[in-house]
C-alpha atoms as a PDB file:
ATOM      1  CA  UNK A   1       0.000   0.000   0.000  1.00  0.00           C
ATOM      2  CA  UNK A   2       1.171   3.627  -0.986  1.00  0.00           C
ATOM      3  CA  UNK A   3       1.905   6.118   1.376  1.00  0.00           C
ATOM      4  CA  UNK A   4      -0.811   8.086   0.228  1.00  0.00           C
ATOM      5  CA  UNK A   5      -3.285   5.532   0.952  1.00  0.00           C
ATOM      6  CA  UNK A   6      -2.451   4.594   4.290  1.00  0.00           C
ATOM      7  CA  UNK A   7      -4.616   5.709   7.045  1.00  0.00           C
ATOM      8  CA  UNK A   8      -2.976   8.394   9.599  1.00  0.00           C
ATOM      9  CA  UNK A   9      -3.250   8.665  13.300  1.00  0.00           C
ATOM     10  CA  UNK A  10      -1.809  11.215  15.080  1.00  0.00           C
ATOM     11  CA  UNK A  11      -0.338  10.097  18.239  1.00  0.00           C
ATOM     12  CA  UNK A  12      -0.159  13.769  20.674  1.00  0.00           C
ATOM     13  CA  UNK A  13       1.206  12.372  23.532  1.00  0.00           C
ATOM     14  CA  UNK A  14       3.228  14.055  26.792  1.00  0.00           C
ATOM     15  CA  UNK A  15       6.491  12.744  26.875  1.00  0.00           C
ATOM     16  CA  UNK A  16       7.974  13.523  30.218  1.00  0.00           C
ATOM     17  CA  UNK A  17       5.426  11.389  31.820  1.00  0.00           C
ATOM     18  CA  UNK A  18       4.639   8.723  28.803  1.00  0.00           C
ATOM     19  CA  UNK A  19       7.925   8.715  26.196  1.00  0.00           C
ATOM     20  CA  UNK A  20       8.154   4.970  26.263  1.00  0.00           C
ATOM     21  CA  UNK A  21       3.789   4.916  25.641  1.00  0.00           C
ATOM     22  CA  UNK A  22       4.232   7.459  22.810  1.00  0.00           C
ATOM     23  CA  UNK A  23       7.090   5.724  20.767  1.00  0.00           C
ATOM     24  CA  UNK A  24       5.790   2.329  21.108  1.00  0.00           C
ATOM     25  CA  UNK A  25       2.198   3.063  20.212  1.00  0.00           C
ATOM     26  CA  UNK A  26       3.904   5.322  16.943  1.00  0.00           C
ATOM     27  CA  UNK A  27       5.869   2.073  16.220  1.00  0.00           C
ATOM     28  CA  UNK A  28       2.583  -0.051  17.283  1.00  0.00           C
ATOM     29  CA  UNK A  29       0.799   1.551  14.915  1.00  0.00           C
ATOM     30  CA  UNK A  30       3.264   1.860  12.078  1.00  0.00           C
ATOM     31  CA  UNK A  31       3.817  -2.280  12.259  1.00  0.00           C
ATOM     32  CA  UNK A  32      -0.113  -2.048  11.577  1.00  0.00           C
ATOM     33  CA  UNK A  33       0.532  -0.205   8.339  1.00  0.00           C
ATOM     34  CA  UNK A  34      -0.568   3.026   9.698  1.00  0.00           C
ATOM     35  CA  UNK A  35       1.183   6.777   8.887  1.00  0.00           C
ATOM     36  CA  UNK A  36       2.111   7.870  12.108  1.00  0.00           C
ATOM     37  CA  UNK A  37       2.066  11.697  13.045  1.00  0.00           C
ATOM     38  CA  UNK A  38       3.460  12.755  16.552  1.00  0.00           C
ATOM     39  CA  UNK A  39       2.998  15.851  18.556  1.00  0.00           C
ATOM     40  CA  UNK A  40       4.098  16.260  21.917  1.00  0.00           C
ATOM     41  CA  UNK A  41       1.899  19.279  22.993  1.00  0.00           C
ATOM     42  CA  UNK A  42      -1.545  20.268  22.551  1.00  0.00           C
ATOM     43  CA  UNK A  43      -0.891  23.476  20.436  1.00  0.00           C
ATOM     44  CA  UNK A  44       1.579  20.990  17.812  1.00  0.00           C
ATOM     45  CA  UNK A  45      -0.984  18.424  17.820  1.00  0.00           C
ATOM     46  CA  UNK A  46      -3.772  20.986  16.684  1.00  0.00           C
ATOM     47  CA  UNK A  47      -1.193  22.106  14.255  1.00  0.00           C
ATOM     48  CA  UNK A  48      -0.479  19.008  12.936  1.00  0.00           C
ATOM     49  CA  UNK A  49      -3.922  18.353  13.325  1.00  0.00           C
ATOM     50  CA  UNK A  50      -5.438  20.835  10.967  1.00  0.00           C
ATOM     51  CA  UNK A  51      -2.737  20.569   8.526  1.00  0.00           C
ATOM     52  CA  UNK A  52      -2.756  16.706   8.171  1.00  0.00           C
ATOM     53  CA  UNK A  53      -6.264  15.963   8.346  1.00  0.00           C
ATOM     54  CA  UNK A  54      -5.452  12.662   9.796  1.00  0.00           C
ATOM     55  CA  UNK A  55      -7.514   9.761  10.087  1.00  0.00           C
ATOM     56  CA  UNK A  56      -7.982   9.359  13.962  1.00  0.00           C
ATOM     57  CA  UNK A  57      -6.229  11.245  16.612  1.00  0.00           C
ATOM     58  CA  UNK A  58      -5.061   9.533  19.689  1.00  0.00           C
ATOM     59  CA  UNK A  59      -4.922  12.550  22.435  1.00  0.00           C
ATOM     60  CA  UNK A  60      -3.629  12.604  26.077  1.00  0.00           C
ATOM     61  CA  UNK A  61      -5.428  15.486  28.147  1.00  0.00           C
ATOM     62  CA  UNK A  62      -2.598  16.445  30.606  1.00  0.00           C
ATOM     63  CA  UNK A  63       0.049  18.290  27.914  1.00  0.00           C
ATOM     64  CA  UNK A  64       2.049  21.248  28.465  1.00  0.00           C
ATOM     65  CA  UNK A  65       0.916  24.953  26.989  1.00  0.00           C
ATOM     66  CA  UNK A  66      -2.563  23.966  25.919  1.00  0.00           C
ATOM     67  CA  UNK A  67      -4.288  20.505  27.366  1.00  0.00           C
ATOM     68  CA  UNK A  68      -6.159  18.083  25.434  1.00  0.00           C
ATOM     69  CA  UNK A  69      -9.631  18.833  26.388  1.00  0.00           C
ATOM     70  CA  UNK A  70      -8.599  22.862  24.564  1.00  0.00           C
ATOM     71  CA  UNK A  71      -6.763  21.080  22.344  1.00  0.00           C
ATOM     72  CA  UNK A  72     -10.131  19.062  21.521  1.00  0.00           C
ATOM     73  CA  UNK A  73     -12.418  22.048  21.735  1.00  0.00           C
ATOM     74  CA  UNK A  74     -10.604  24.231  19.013  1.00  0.00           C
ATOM     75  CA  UNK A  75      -9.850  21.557  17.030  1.00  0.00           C
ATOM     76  CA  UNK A  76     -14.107  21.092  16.785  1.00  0.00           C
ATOM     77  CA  UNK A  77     -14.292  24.291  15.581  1.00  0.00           C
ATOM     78  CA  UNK A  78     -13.063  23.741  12.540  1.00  0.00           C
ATOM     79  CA  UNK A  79     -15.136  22.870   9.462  1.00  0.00           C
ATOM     80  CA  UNK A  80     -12.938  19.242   9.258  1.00  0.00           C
ATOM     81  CA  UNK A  81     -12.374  19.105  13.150  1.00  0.00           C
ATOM     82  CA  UNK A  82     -16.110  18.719  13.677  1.00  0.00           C
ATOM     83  CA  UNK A  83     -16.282  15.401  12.512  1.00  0.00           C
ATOM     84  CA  UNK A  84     -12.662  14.181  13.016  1.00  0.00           C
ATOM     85  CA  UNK A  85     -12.151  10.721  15.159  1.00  0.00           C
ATOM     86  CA  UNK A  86     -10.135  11.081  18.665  1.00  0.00           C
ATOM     87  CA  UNK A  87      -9.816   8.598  21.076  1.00  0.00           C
ATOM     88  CA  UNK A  88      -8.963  10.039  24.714  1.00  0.00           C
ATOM     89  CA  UNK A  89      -5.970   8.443  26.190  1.00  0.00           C
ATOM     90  CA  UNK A  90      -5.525  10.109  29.410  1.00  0.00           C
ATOM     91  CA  UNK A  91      -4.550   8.988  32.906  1.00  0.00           C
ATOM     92  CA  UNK A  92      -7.104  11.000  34.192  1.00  0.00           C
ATOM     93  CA  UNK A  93     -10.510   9.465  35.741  1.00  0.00           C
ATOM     94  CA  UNK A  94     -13.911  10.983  34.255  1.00  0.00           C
ATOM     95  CA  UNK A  95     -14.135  14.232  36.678  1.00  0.00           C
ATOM     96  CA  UNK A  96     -17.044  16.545  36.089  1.00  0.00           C
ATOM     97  CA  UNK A  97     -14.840  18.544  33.869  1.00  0.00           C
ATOM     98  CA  UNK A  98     -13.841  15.862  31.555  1.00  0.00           C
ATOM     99  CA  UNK A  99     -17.481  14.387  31.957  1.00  0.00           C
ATOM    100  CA  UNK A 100     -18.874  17.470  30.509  1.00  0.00           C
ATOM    101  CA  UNK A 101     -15.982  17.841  27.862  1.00  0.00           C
ATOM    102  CA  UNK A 102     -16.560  13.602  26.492  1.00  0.00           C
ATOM    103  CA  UNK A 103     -20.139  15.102  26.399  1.00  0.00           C
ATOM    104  CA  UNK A 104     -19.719  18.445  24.717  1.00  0.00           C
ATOM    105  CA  UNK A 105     -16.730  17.261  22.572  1.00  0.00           C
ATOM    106  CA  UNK A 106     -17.952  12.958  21.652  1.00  0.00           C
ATOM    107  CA  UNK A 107     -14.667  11.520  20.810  1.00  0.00           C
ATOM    108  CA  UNK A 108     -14.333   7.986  19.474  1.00  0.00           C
ATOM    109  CA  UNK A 109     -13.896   6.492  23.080  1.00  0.00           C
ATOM    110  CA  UNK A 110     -12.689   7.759  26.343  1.00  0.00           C
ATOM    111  CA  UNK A 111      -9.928   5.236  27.630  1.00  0.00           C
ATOM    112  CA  UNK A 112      -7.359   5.239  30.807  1.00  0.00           C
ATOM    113  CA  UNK A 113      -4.338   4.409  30.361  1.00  0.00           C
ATOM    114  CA  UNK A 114      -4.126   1.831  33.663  1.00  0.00           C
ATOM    115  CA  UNK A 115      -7.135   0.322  32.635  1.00  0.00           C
ATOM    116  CA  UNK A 116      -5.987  -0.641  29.139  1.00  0.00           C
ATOM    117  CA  UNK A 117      -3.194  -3.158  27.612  1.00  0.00           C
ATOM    118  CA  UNK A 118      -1.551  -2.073  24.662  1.00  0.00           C
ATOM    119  CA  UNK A 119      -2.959  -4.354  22.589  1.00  0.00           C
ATOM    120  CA  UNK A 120      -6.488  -3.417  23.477  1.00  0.00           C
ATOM    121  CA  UNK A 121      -5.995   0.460  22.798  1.00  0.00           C
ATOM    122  CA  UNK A 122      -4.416  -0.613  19.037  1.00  0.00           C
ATOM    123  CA  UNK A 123      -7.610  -2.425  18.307  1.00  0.00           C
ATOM    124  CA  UNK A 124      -9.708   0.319  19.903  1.00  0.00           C
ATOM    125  CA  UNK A 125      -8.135   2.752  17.111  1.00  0.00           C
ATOM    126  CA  UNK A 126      -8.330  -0.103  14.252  1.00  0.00           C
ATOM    127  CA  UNK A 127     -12.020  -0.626  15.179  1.00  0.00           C
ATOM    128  CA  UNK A 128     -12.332   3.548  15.068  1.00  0.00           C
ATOM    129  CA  UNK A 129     -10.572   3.076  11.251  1.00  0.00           C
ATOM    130  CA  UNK A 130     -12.275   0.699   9.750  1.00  0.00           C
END
């Protein structure tokens, strides 16, 4: 398969707290015949985000200069970021402020990191893709 016709995910991902979760889901992914797009803060990730269009974004809430759930409500302002797929990768348990934002915002699914092997967040994101 062509570059051009692989699916992307963007992975934005902290890395002080998560660098081995963010290059082994990248190469995760990758071995699944995905593009991979990284971003290790929230204002790169919309960045990347806009500019890429990717496929699914996999998004961590706790990030450094703008946090995921900002990250996630500009990105829905855009015409293409209405509709785009993210999958919530946080370890953060459902407060009332991320309750209301997985309300407001509907990503793809809502998963903690402690509550989910590897392997079951790579087929979250393949079942999210296909």
């Amino acid at each position: 398969m062509s570059n051009e016709n692989k699916k992307k995910v963007l992975i934005v991902e902290v890395v002080e707290d998560d660098a081995p979760l963010l290059s082994v889901l990248s190469e995760r992914f990758k071995g699944e015949g995905y593009n991979v797009i990284t971003a290790m803060t929230g204002e790169d990730g919309l960045d990347l985000a806009l500019k890429n269009k990717p496929d699914l974004i996999v998004l961590d809430i706790v990030m450094p200069k703008m946090d995921g759930l900002t990250m996630f409500r500009k990105l829905r302002q855009d015409s293409w970021g209405k509709k785009a797929k993210v999958v919530l990768l946080t370890n953060l348990s459902a407060d009332d402020r991320i309750t209301k934002a997985v309300t407001e915002l509907e990503p793809s699914y809502y998963l903690i990191k402690t509550d989910w092997k590897l392997d079951d967040i790579v087929e979250k994101v393949k079942s999210c893709l296909e």
